[in-house]
PDB file of N, CA and C in Angstrom:
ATOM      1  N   UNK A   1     116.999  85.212  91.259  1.00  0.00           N
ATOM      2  CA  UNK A   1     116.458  86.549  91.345  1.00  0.00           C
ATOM      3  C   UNK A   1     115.138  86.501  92.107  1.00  0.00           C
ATOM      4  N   UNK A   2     114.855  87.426  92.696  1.00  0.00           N
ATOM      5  CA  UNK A   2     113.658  87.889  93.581  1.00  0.00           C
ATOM      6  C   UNK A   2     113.313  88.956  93.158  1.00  0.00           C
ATOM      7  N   UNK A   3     112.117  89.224  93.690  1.00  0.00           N
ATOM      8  CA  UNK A   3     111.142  90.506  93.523  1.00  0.00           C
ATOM      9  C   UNK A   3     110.762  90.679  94.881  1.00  0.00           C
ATOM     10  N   UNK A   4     111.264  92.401  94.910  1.00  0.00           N
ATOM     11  CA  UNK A   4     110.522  92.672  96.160  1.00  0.00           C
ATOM     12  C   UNK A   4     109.368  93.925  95.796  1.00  0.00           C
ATOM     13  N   UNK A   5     108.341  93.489  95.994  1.00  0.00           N
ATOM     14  CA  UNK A   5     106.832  94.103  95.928  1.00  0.00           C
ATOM     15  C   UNK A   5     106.237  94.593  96.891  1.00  0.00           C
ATOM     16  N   UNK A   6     106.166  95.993  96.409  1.00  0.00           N
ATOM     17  CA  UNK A   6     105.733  97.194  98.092  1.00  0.00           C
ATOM     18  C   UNK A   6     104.588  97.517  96.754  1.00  0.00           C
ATOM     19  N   UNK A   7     103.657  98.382  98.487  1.00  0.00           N
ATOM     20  CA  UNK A   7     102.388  98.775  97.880  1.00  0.00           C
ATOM     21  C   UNK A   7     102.910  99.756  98.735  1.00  0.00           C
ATOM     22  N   UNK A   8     102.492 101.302  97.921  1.00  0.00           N
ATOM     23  CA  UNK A   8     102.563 102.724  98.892  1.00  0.00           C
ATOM     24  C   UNK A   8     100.895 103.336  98.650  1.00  0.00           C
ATOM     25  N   UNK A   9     100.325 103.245  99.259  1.00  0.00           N
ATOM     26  CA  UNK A   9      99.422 104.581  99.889  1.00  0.00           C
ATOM     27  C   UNK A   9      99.730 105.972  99.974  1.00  0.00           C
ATOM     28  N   UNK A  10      99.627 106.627  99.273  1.00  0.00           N
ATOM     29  CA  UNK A  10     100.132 107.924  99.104  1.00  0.00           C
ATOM     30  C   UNK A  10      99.170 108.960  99.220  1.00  0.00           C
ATOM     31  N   UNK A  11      99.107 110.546 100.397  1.00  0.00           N
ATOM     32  CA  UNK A  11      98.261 110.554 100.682  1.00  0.00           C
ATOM     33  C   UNK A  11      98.013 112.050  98.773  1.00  0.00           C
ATOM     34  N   UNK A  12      96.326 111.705  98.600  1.00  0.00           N
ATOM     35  CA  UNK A  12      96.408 112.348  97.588  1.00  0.00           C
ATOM     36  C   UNK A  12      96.921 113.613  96.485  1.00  0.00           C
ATOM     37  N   UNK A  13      97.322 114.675  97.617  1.00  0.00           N
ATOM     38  CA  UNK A  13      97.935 115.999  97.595  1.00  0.00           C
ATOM     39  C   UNK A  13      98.858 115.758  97.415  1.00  0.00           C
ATOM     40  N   UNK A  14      99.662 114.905  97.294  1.00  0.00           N
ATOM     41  CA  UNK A  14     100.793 114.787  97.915  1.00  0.00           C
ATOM     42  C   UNK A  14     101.747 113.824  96.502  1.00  0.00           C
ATOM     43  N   UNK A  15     101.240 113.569  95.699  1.00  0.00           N
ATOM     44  CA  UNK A  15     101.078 112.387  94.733  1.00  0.00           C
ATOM     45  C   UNK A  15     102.082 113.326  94.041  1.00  0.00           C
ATOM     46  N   UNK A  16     101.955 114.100  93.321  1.00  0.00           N
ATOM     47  CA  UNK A  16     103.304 114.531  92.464  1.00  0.00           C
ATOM     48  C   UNK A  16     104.714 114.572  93.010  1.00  0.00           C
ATOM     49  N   UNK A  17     104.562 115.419  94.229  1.00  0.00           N
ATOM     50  CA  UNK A  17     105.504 115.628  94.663  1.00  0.00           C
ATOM     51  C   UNK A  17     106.478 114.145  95.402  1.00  0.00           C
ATOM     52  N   UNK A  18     105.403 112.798  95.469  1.00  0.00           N
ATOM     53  CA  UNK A  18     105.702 112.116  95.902  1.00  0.00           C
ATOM     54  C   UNK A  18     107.006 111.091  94.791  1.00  0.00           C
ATOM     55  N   UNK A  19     106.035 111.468  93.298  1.00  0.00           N
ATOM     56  CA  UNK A  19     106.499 110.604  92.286  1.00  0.00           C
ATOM     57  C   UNK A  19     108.150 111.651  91.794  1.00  0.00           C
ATOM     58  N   UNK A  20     108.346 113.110  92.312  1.00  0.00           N
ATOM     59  CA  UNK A  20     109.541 113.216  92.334  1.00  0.00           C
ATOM     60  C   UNK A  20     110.937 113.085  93.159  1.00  0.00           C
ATOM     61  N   UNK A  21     110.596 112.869  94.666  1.00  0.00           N
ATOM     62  CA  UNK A  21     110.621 112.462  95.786  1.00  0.00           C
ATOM     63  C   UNK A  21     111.778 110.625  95.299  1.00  0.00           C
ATOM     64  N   UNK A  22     110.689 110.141  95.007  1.00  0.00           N
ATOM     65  CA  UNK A  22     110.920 108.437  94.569  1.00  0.00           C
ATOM     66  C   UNK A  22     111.695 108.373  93.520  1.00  0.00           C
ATOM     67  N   UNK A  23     112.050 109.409  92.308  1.00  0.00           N
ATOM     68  CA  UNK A  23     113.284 109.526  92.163  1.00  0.00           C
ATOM     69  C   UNK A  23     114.596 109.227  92.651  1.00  0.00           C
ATOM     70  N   UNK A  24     114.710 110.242  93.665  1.00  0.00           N
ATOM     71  CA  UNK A  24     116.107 110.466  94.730  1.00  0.00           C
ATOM     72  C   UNK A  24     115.976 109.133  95.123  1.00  0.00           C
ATOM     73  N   UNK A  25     115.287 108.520  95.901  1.00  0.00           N
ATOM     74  CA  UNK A  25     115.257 107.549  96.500  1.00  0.00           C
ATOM     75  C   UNK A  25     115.523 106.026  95.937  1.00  0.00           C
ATOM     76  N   UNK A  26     114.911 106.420  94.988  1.00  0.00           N
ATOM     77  CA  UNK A  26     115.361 105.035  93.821  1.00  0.00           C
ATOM     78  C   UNK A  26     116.748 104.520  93.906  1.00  0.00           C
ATOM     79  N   UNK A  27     117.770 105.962  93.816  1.00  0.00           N
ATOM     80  CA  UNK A  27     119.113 105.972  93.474  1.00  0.00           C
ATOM     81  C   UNK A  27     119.415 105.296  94.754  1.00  0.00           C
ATOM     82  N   UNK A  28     118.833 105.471  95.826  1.00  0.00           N
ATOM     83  CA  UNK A  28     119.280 104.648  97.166  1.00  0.00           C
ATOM     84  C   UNK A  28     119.325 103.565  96.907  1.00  0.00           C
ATOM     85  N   UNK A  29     118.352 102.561  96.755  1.00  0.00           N
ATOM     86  CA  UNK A  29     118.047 101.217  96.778  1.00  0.00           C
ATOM     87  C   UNK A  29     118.890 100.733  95.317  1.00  0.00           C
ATOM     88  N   UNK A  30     119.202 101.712  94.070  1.00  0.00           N
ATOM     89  CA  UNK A  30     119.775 101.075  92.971  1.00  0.00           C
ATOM     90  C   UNK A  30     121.576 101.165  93.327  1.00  0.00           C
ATOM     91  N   UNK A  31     121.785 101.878  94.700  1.00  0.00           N
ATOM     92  CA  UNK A  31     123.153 102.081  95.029  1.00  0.00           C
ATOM     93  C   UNK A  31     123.800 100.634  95.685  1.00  0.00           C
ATOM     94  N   UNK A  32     122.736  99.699  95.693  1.00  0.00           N
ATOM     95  CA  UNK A  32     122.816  98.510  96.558  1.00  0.00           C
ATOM     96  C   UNK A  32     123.687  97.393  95.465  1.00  0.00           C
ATOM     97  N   UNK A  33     124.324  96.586  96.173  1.00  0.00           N
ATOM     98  CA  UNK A  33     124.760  95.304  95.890  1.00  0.00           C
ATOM     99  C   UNK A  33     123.746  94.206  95.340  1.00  0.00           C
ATOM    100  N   UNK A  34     123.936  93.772  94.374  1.00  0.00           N
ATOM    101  CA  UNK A  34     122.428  93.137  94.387  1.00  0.00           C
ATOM    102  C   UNK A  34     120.982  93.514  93.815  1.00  0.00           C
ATOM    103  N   UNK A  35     121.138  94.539  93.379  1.00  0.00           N
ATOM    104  CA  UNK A  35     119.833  95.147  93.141  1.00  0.00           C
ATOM    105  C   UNK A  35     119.871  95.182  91.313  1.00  0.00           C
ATOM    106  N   UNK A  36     119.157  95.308  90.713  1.00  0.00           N
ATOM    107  CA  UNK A  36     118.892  94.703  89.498  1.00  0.00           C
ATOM    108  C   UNK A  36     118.053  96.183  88.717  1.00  0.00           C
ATOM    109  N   UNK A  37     116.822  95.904  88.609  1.00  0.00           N
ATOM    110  CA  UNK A  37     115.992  97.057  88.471  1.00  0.00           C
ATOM    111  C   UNK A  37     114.665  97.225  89.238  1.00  0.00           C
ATOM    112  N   UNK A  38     114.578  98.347  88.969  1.00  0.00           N
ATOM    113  CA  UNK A  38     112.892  98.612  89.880  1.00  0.00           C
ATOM    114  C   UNK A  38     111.791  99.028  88.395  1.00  0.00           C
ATOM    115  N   UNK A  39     110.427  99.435  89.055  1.00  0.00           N
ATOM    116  CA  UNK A  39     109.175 100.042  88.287  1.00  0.00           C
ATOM    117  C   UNK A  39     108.519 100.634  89.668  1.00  0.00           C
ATOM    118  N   UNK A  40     108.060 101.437  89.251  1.00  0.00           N
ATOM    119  CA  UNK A  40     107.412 102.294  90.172  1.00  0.00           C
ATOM    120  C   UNK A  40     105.486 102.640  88.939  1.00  0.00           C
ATOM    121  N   UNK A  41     104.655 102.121  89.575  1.00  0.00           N
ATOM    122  CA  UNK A  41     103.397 101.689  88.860  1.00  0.00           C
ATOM    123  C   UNK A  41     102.475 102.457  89.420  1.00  0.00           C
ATOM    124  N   UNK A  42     101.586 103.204  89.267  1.00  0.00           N
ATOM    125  CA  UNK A  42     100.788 103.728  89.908  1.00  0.00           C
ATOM    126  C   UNK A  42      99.006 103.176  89.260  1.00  0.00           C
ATOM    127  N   UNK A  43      98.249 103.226  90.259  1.00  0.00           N
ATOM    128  CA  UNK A  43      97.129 102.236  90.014  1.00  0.00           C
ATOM    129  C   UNK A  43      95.939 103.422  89.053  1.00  0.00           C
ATOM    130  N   UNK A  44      95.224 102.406  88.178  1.00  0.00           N
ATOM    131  CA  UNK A  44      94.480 103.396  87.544  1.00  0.00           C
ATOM    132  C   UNK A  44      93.408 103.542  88.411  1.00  0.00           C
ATOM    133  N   UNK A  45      92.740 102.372  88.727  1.00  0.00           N
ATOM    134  CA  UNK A  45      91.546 102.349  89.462  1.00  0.00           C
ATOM    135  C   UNK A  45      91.086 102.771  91.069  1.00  0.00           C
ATOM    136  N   UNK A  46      92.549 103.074  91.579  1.00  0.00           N
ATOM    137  CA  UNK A  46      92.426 103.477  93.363  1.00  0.00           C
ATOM    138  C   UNK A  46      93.833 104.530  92.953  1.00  0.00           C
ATOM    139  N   UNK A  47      92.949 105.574  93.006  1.00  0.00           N
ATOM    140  CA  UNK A  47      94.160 106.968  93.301  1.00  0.00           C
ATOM    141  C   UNK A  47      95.024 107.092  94.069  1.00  0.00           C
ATOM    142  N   UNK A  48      95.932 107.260  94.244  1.00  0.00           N
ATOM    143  CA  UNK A  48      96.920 107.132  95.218  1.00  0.00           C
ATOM    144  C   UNK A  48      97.364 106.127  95.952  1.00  0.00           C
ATOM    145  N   UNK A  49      97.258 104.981  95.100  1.00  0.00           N
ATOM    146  CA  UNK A  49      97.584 103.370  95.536  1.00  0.00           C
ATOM    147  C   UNK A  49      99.335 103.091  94.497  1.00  0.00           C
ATOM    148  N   UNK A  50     100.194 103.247  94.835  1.00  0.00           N
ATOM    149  CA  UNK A  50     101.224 103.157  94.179  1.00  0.00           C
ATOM    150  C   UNK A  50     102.154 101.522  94.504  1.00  0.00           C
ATOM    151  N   UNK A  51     102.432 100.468  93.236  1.00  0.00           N
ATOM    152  CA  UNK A  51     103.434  99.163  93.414  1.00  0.00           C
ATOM    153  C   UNK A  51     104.485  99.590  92.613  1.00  0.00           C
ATOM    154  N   UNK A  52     105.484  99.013  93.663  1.00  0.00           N
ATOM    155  CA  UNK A  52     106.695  98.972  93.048  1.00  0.00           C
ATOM    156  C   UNK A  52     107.547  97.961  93.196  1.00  0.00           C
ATOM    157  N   UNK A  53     108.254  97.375  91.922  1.00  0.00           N
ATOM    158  CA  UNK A  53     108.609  96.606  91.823  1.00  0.00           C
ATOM    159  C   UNK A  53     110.213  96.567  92.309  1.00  0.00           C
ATOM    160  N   UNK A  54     110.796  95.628  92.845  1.00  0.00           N
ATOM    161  CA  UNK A  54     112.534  95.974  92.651  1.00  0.00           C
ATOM    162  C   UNK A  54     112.750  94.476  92.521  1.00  0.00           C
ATOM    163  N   UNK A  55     113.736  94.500  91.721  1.00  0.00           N
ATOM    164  CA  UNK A  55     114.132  93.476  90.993  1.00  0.00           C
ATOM    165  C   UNK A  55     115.238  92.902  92.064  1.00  0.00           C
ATOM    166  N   UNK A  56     115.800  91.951  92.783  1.00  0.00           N
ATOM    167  CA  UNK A  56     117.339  91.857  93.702  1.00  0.00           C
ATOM    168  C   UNK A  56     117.962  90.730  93.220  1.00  0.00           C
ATOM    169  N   UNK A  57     119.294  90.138  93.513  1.00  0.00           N
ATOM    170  CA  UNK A  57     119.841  89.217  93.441  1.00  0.00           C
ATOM    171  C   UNK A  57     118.975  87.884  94.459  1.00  0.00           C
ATOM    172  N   UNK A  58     119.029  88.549  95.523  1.00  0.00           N
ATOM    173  CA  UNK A  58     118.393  87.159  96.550  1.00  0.00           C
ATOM    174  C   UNK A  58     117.932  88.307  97.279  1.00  0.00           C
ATOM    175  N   UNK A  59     117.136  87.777  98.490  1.00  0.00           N
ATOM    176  CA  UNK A  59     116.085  88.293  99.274  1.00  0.00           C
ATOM    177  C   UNK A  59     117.147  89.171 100.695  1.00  0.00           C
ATOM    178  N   UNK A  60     118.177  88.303 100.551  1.00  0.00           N
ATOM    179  CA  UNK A  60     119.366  89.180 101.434  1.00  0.00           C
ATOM    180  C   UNK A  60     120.091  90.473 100.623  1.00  0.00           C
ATOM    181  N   UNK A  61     120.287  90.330  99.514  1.00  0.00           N
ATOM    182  CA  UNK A  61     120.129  91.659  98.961  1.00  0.00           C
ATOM    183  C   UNK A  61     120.055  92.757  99.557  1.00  0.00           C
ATOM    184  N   UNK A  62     118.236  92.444  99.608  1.00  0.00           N
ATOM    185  CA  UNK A  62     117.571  93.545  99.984  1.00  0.00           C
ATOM    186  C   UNK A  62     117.383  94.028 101.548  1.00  0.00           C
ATOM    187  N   UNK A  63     117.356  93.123 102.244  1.00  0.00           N
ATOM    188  CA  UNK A  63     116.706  92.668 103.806  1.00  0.00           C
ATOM    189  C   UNK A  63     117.975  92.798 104.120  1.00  0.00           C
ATOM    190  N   UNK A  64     119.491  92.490 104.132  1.00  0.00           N
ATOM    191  CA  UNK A  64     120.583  93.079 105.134  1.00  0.00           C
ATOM    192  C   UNK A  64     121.466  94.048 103.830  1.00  0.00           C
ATOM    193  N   UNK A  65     121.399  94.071 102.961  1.00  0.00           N
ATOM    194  CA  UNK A  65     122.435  94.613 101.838  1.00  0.00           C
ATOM    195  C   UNK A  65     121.403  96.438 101.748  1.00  0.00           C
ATOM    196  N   UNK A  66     120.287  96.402 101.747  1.00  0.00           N
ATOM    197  CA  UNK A  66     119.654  97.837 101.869  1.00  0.00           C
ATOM    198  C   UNK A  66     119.316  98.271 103.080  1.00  0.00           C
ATOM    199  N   UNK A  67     118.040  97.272 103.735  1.00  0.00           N
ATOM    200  CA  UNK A  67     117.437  97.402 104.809  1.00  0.00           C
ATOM    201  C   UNK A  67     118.073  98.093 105.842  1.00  0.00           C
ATOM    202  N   UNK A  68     119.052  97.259 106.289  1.00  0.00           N
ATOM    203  CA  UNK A  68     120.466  97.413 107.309  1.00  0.00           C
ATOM    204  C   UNK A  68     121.413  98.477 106.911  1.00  0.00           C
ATOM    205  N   UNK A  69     121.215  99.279 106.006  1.00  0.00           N
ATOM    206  CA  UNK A  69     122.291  99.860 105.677  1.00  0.00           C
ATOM    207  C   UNK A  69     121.937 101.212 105.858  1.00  0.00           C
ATOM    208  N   UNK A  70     122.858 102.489 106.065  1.00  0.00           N
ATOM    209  CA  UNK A  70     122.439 104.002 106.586  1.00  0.00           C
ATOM    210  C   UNK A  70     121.551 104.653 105.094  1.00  0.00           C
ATOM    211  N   UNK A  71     121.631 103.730 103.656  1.00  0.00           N
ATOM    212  CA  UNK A  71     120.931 104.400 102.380  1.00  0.00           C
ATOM    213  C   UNK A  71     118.967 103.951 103.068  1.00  0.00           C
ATOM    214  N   UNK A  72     118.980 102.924 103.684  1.00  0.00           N
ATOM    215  CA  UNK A  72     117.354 102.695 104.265  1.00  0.00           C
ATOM    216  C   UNK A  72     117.125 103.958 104.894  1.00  0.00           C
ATOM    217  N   UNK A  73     117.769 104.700 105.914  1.00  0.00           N
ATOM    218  CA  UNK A  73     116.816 105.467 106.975  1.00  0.00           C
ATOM    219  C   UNK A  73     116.858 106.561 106.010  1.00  0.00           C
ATOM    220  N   UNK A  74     118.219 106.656 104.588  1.00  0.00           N
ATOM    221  CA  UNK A  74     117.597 107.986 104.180  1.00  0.00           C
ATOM    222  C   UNK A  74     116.516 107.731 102.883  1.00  0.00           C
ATOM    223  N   UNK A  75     116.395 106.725 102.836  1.00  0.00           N
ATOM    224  CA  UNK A  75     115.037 106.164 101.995  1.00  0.00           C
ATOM    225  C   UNK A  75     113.813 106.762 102.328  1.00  0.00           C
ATOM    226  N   UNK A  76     113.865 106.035 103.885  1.00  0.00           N
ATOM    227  CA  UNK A  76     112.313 106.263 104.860  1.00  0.00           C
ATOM    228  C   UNK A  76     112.307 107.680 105.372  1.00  0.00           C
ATOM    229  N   UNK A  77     113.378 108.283 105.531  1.00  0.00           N
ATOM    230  CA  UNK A  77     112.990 109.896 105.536  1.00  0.00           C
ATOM    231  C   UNK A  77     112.238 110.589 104.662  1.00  0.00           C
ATOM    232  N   UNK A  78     112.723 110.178 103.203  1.00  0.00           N
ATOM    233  CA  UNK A  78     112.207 110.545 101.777  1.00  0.00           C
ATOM    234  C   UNK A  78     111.016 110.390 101.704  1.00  0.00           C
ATOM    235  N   UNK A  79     110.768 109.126 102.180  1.00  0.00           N
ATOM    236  CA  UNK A  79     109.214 108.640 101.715  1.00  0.00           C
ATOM    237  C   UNK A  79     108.007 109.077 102.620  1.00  0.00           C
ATOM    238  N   UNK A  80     108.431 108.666 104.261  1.00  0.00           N
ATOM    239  CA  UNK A  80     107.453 109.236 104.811  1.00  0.00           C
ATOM    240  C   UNK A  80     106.658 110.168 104.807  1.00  0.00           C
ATOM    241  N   UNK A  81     107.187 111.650 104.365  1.00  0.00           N
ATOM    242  CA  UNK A  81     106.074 112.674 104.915  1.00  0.00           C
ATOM    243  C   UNK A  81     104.760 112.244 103.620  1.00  0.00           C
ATOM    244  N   UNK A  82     104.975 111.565 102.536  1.00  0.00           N
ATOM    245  CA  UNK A  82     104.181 111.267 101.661  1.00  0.00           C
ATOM    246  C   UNK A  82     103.052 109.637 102.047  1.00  0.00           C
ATOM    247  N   UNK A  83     103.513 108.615 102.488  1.00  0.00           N
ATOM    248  CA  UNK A  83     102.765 107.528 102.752  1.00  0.00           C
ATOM    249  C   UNK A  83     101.670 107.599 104.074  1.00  0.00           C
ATOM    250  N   UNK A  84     100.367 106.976 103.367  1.00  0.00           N
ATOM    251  CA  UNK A  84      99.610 106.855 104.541  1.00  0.00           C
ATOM    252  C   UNK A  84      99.947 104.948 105.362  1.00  0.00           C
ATOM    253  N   UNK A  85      99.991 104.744 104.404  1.00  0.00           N
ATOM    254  CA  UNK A  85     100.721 102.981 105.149  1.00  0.00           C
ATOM    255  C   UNK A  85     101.430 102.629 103.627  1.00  0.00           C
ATOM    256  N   UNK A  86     101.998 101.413 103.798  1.00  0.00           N
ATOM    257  CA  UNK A  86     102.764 100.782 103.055  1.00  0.00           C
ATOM    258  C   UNK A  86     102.968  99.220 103.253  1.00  0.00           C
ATOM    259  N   UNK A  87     102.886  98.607 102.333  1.00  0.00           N
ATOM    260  CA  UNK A  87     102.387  96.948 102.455  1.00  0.00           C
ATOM    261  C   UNK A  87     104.294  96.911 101.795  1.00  0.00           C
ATOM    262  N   UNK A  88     104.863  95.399 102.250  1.00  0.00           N
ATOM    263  CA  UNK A  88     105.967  94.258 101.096  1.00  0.00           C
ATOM    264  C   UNK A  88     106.082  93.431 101.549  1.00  0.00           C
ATOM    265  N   UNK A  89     106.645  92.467 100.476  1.00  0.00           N
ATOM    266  CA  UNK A  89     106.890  90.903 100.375  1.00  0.00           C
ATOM    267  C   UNK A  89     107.410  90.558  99.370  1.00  0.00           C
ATOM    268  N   UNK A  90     108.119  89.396  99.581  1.00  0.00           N
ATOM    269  CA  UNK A  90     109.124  89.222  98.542  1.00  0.00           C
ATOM    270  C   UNK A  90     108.597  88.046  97.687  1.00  0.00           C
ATOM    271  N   UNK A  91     108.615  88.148  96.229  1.00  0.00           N
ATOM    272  CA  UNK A  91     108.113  86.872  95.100  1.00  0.00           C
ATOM    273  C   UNK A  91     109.192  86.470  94.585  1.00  0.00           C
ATOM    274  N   UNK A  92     108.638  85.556  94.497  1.00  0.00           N
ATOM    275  CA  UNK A  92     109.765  84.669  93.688  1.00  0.00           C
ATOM    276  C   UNK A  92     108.978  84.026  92.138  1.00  0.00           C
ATOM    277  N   UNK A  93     109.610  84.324  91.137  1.00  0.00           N
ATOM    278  CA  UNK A  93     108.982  84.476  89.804  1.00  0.00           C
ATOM    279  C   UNK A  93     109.061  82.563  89.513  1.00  0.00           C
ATOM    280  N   UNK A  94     108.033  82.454  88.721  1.00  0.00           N
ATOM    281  CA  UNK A  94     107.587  80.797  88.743  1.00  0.00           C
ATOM    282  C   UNK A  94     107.610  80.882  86.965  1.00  0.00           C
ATOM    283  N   UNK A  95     106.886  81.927  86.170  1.00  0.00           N
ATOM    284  CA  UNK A  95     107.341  81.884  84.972  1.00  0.00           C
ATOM    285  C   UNK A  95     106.895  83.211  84.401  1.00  0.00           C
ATOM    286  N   UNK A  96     107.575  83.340  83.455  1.00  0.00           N
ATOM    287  CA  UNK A  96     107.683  84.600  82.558  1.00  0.00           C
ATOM    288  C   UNK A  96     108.036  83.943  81.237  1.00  0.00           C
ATOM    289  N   UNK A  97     107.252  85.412  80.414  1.00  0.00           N
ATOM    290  CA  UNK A  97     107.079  84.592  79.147  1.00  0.00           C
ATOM    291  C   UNK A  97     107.328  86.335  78.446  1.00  0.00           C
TER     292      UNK A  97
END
């Protein structure tokens, strides 16, 4: 299992409508092969700094099993009019307790 870890920038106005938005979109990425669960976290200390977690089988999963697939562009339609940038990278868990 992998973790893929995005940071969204969300621009402030925009923050509710964003966290119903990421709903719909969820169902995209949970429509995938491979995909496990997500969290969607929003930061206490920087407003409109949003991580989200998605849980995948392997890192191809996500990168040709979503990425590559026509559920991504209607992902990034969803999300855009809301993000000012957006950071990811994929972890790989070492221990949990």
């Amino acid at each position: 299992m992998i973790i893929e870890h995005a940071v969204f920038y969300i621009h402030k106005e925009k923050q509710s409508e964003f966290e119903i938005a990421f709903k719909e979109a969820a169902a995209l990425i949970a429509a995938t092969a491979g995909y496990r669960s997500h969290t969607l976290n929003k930061s206490i200390e920087n407003d409109g700094k949003y991580f989200i977690f998605v849980e995948w089988d392997t890192v191809e999963s996500h990168m040709e099993g979503f990425m590559q697939s026509p559920r991504f562009q209607q992902f990034v339609a969803l999300m855009d009019p809301f993000l000012e940038k957006a950071e990811m990278e994929h972890l790989e868990t070492k221990q949990r307790s």
